[in-house]
Protein backbone atom coordinates (compact mmCIF):
# COMPACT_ATOMS: atom_id res chain seq x y z
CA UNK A 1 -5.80 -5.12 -19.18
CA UNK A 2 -6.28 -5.12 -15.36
CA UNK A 3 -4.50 -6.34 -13.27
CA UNK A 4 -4.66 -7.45 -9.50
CA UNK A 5 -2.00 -9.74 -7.57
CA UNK A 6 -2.65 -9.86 -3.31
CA UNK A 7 0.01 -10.76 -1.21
CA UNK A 8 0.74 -10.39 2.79
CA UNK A 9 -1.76 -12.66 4.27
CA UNK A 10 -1.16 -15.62 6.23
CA UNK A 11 -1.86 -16.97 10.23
CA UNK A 12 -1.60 -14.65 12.99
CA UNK A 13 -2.96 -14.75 16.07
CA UNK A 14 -6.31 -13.04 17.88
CA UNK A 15 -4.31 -9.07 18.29
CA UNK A 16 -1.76 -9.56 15.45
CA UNK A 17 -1.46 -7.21 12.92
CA UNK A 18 -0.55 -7.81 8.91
CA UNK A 19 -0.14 -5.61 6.26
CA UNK A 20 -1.88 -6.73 2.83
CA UNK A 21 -0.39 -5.01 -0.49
CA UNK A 22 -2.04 -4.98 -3.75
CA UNK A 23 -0.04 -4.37 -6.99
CA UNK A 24 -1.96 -3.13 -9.48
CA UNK A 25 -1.83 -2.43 -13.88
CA UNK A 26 -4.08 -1.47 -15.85
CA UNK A 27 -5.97 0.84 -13.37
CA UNK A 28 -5.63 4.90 -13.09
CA UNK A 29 -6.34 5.58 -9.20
CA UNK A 30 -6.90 9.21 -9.78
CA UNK A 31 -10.15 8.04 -11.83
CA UNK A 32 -10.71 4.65 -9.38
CA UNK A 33 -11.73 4.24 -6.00
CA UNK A 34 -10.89 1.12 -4.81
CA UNK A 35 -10.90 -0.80 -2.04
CA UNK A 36 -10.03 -4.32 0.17
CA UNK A 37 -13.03 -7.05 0.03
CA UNK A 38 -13.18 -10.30 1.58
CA UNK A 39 -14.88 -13.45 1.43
CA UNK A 40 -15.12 -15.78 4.53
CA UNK A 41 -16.57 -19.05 4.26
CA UNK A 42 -20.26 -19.61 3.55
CA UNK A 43 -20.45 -15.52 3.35
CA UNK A 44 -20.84 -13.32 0.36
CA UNK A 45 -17.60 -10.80 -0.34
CA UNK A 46 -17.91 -7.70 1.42
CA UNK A 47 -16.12 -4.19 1.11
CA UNK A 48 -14.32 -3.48 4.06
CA UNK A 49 -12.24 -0.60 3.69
CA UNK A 50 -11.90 2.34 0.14
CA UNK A 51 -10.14 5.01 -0.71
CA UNK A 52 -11.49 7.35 -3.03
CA UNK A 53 -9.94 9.00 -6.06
CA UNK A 54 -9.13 12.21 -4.11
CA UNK A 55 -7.99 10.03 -1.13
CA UNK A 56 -10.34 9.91 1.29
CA UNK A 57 -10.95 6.21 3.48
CA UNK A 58 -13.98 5.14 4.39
CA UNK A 59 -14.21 1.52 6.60
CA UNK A 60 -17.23 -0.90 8.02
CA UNK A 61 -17.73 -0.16 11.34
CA UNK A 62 -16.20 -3.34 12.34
CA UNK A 63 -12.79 -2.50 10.97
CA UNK A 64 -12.49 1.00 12.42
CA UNK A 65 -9.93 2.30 14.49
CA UNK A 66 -8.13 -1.15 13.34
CA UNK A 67 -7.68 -1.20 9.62
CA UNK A 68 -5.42 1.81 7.52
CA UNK A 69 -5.72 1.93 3.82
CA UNK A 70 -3.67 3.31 2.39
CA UNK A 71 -2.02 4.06 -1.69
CA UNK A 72 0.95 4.53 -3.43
CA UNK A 73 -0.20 5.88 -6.95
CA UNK A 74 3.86 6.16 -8.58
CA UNK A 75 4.11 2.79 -7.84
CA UNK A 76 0.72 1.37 -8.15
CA UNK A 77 -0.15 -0.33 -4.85
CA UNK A 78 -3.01 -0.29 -2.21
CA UNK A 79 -2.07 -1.23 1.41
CA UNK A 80 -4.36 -2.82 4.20
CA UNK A 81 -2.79 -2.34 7.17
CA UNK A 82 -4.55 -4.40 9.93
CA UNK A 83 -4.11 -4.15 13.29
CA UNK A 84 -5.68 -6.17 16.44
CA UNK A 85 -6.77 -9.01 14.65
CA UNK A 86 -9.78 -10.63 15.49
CA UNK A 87 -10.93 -14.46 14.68
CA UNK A 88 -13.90 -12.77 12.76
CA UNK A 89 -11.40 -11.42 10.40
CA UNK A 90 -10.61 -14.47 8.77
CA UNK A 91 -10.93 -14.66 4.95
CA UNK A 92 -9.59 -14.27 1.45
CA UNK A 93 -8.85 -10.54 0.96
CA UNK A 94 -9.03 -9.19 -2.43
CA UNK A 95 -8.24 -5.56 -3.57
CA UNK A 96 -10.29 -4.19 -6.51
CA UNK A 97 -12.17 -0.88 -7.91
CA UNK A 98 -15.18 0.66 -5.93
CA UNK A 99 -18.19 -0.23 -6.42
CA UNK A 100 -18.12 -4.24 -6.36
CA UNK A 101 -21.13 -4.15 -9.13
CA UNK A 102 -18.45 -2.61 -11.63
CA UNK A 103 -15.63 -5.32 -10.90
CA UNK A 104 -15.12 -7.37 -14.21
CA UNK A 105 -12.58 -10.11 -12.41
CA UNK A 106 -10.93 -11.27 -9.17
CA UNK A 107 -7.29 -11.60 -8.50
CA UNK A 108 -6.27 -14.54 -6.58
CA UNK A 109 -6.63 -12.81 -3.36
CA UNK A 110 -4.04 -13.25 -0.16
CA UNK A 111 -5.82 -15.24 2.71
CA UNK A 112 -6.06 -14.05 6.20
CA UNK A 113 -6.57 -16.79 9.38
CA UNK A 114 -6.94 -15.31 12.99
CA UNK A 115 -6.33 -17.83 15.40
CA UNK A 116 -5.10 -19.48 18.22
């Protein structure tokens, strides 16, 4: 059974940084990509930053040069790192398998508020 529990989010101002973590059961990363969505108000959820089974990141262009992902397969976590914060951040973060269309349920998520 899979398993998916966010935590690290919370208020931080426009150039903050937070680091999300993601522990994980049920999933085998060697045989999973997976990667950090989020969901901002009146928007649909989005993919914003994957790693793939061999290890490899990929971002949005939005998120570059700002965002690390990053795993830790002994122990079963993915990590967001997120640095220089921006208002247009803001929203629930959830960590799940790559692609989206495969996901078969949400965790709670961890929310994420940029502002002033």
């Amino acid at each position: 059974q899979v398993q998916l529990v966010e935590s690290g989010g919370g208020l931080v101002q426009p150039g903050g940084s937070l680091k999300l973590s993601c522990a994980t059961s049920g999933i085998m990363f060697t045989r999973n990509a997976m990667g950090w969505y989020r969901q901002a108000p009146g928007k649909e959820r989005e993919l914003v930053a994957s790693i793939a089974r061999g290890g490899t990141p990929d971002y949005i262009n939005s998120v570059k040069g700002r965002f690390t992902i990053s795993r830790d397969i002994a122990k079963r976590m993915v990590y967001l790192q997120m640095n220089n914060l921006e208002p247009e951040d803001t929203a629930i973060y959830y960590c799940n398998t790559v692609p989206q269309s495969l996901v078969l349920s949400w965790g709670q998520g961890t929310q994420v508020t940029v502002s002033s």
